[in-house]
Protein backbone atom coordinates (compact mmCIF):
# COMPACT_ATOMS: atom_id res chain seq x y z
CA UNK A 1 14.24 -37.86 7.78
CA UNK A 2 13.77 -35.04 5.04
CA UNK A 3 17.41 -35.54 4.31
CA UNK A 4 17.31 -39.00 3.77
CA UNK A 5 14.72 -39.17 1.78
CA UNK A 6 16.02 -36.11 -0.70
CA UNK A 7 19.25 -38.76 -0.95
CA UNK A 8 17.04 -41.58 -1.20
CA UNK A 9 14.82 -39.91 -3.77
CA UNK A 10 17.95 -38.91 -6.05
CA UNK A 11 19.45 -41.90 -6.58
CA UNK A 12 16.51 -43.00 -8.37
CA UNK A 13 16.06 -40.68 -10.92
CA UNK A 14 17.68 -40.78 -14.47
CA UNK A 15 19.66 -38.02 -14.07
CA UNK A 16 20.89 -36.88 -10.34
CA UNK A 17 21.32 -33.06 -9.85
CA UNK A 18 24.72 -32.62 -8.25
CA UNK A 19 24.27 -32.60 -4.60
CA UNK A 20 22.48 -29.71 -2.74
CA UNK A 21 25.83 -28.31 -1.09
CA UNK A 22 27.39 -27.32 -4.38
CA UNK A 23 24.21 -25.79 -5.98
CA UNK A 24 23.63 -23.83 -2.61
CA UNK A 25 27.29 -22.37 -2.95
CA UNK A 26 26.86 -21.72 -6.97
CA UNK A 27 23.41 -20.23 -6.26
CA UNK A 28 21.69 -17.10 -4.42
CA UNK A 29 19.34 -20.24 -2.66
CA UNK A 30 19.34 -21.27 0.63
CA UNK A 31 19.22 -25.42 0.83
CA UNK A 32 15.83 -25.87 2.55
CA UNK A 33 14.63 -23.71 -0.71
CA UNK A 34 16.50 -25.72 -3.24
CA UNK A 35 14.67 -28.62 -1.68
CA UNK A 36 11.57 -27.38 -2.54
CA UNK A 37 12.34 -26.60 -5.96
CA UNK A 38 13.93 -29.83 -6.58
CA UNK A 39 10.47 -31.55 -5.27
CA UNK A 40 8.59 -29.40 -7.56
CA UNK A 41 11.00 -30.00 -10.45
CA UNK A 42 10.80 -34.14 -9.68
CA UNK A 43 7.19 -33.61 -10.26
CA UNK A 44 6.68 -31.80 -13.32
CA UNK A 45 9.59 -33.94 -14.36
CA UNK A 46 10.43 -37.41 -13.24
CA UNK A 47 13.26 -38.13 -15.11
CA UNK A 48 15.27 -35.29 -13.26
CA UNK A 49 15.79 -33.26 -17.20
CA UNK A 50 13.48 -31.08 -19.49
CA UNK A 51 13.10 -31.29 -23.07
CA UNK A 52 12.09 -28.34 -25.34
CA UNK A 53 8.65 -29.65 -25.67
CA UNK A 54 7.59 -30.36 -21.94
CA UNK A 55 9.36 -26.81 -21.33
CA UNK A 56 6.56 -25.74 -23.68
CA UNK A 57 3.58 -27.40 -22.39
CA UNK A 58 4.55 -26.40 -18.84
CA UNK A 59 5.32 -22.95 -19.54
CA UNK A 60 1.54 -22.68 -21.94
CA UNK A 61 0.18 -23.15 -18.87
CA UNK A 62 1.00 -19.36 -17.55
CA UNK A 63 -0.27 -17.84 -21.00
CA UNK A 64 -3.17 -19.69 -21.73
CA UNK A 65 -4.75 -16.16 -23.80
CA UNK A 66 -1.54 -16.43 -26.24
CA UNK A 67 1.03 -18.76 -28.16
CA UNK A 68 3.64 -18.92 -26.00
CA UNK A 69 5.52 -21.49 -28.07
CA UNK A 70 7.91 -19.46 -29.91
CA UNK A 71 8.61 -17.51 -26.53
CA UNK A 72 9.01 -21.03 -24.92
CA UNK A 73 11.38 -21.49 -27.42
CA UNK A 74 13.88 -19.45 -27.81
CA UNK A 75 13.64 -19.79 -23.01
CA UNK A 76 14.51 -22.69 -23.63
CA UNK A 77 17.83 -22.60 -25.21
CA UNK A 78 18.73 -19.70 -22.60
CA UNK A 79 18.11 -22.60 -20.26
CA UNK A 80 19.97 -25.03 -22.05
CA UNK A 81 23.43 -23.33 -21.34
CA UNK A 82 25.22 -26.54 -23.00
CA UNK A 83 23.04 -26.49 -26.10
CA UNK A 84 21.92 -30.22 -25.40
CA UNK A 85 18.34 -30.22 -25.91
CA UNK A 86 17.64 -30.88 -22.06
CA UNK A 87 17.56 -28.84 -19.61
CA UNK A 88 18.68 -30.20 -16.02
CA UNK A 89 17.62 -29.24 -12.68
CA UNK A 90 20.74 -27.63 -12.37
CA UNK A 91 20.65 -25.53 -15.55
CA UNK A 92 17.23 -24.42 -14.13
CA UNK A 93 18.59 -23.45 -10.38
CA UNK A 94 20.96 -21.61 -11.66
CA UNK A 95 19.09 -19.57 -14.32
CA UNK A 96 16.39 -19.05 -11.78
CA UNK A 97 19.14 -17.45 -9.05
CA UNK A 98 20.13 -14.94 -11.49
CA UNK A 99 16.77 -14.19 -12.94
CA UNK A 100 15.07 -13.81 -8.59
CA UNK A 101 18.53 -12.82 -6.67
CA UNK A 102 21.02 -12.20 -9.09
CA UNK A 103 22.88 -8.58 -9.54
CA UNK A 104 21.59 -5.83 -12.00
CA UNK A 105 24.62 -6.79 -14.17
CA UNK A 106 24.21 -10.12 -14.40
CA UNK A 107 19.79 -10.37 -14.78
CA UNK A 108 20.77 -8.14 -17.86
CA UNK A 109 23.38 -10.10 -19.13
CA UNK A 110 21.45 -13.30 -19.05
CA UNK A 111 18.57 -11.49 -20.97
CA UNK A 112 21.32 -10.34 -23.42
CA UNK A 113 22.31 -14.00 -23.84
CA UNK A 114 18.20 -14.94 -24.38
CA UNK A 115 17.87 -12.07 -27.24
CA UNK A 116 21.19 -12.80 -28.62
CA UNK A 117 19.39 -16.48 -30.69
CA UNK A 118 22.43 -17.25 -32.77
CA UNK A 119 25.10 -16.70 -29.99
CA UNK A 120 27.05 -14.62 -32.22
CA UNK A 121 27.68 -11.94 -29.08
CA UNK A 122 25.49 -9.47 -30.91
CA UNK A 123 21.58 -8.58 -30.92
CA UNK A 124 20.63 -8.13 -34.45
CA UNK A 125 17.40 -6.13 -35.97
CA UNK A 126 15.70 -9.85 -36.65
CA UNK A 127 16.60 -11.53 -33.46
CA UNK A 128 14.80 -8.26 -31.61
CA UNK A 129 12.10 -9.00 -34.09
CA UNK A 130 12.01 -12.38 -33.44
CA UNK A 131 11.83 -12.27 -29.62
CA UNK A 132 9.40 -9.33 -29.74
CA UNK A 133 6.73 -10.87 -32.26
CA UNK A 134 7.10 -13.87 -29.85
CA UNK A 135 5.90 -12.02 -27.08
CA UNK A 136 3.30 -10.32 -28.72
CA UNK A 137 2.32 -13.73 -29.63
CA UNK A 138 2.34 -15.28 -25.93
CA UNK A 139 0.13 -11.83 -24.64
CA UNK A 140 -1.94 -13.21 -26.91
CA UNK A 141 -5.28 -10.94 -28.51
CA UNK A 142 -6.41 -10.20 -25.26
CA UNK A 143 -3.82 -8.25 -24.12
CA UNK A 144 -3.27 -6.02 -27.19
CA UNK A 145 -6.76 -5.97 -28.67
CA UNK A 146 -6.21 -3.30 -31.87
CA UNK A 147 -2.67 -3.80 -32.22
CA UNK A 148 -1.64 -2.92 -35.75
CA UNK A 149 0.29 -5.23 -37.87
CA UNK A 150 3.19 -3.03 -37.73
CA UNK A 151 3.58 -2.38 -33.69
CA UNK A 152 6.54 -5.33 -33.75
CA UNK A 153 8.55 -3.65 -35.69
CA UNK A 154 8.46 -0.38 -34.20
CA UNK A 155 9.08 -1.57 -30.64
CA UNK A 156 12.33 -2.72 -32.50
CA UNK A 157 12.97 0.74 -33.70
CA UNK A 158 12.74 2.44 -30.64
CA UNK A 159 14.74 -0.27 -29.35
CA UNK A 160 17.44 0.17 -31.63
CA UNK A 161 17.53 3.70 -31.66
CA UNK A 162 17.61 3.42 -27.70
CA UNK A 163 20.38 0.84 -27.25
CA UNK A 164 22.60 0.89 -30.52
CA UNK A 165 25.04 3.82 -29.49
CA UNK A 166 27.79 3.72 -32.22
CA UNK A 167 24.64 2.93 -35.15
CA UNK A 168 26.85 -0.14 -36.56
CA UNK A 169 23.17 -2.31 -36.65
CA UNK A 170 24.60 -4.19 -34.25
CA UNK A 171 23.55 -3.90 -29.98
CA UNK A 172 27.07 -5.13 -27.87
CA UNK A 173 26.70 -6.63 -24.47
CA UNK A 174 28.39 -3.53 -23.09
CA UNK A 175 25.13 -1.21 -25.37
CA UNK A 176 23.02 -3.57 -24.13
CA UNK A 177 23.83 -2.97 -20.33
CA UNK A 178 24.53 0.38 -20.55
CA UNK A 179 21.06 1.31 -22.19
CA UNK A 180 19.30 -0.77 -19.82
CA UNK A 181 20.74 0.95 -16.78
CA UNK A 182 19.75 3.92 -18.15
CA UNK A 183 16.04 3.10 -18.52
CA UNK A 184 14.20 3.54 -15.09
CA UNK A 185 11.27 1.24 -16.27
CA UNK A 186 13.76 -1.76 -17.40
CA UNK A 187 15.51 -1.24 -13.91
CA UNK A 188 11.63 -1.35 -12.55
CA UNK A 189 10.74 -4.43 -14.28
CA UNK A 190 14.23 -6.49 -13.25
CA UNK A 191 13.49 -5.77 -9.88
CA UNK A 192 9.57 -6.91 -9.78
CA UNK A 193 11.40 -10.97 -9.46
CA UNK A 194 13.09 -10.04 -6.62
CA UNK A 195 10.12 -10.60 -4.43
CA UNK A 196 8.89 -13.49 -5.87
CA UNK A 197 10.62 -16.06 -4.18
C-alpha cells in the first residue's frame, strides 16, 4: 500500500520527481530511503520545488546563533544545478548522495563547484572571501566570540597559499583537489557525512 500511495501522492503535486527507479540508479540511495526523503521533502515543500527563500528559512533553522542567509545563498545555487531559481527534489537527491555517499573526488568537486560563485572554473581571492565571511556569519557571535575584524581574510591567505600551487591568483579544480587530499583534517571533515544517513 506504501507504493501506491507514493504514486498516488506524486501525481498530485506541481512538479513530480522522476520516478524512484531512476533516482535510485543515479544515486548512492537505496529506494525505501528515497521514500523517506521524498516524504520529508513533500512536507517542508508541497509544491514538490524549492525557491531560494524557503531554502533560507529552512536552512536558518540549523543556525539559529548566526546569519546563515548569505551561506544559504550561495547553497542554494550549488543546488540549483540548472540555474533556475528552484531547486527540485531531484536536484536535492542528488546533491545529498554526493555530499553523504559520494567518492572523495567527487564531495570535493561539488564543494569546488559551491566556492567557485561565478562558474568561471576558477576560485578567486573574493569568492573565498565571500564564502568564508558567510560562514563566519552563519557561526554567528557565539561561536567566535573575540574574533578580530581581520580573521576572514587571513583564513583566505592561508588558503591561498595552501591550495594555489603555480601562484597565478587563481585555485584550478585539479589545485583544488589535490590540496584537499593532502590536508588530513579536510579528508576528516568530508568523511564526518558519511555516517549521517
Amino acid at each position: 500500500s506504501d507504493k501506491i500511495e507514493d504514486e498516488l501522492e506524486m501525481t498530485t503535486v506541481c512538479h513530480r520527481p522522476e520516478g524512484l527507479e531512476q533516482l535510485e540508479a543515479q544515486t548512492n540511495f537505496t529506494k525505501r530511503e528515497l521514500q523517506v526523503l521524498y516524504r520529508g521533502f513533500k512536507n517542508e515543500c508541497p509544491s514538490g520545488v524549492v525557491n531560494e527563500e524557503t531554502f533560507k528559512q529552512i536552512y536558518a533553522q540549523f543556525f539559529p546563533h548566526g546569519d546563515a542567509s548569505m551561506y544559504a545563498h550561495y547553497l542554494f545555487n550549488a543546488f540549483d544545478t540548472a540555474q533556475n531559481g528552484s531547486v527540485k527534489f531531484e536536484d536535492f537527491v542528488m546533491a545529498l548522495s554526493i555530499l553523504l555517499r559520494g567518492t572523495v573526488h567527487e564531495k570535493l568537486r561539488w564543494t569546488f563547484n559551491l566556492y567557485d560563485i561565478n562558474k568561471d572554473g576558477y576560485i578567486n581571492k573574493e569568492e573565498m572571501m565571500d564564502i568564508v565571511k558567510a560562514i563566519y556569519d552563519m557561526m554567528g557571535k557565539y561561536t567566535y566570540p573575540v574574533l578580530k575584524e581581520d580573521a576572514p581574510r587571513q583564513h583566505v591567505e592561508m588558503f591561498f597559499q595552501k591550495m594555489d600551487k603555480n601562484k597565478d591568483g587563481v585555485v584550478t579544480l585539479d589545485e583544488f583537489i589535490e590540496s584537499c587530499q593532502e590536508d588530513d583534517n579536510i579528508m576528516r571533515s568530508l568523511q564526518l557525512f558519511e555516517n549521517v544517513m
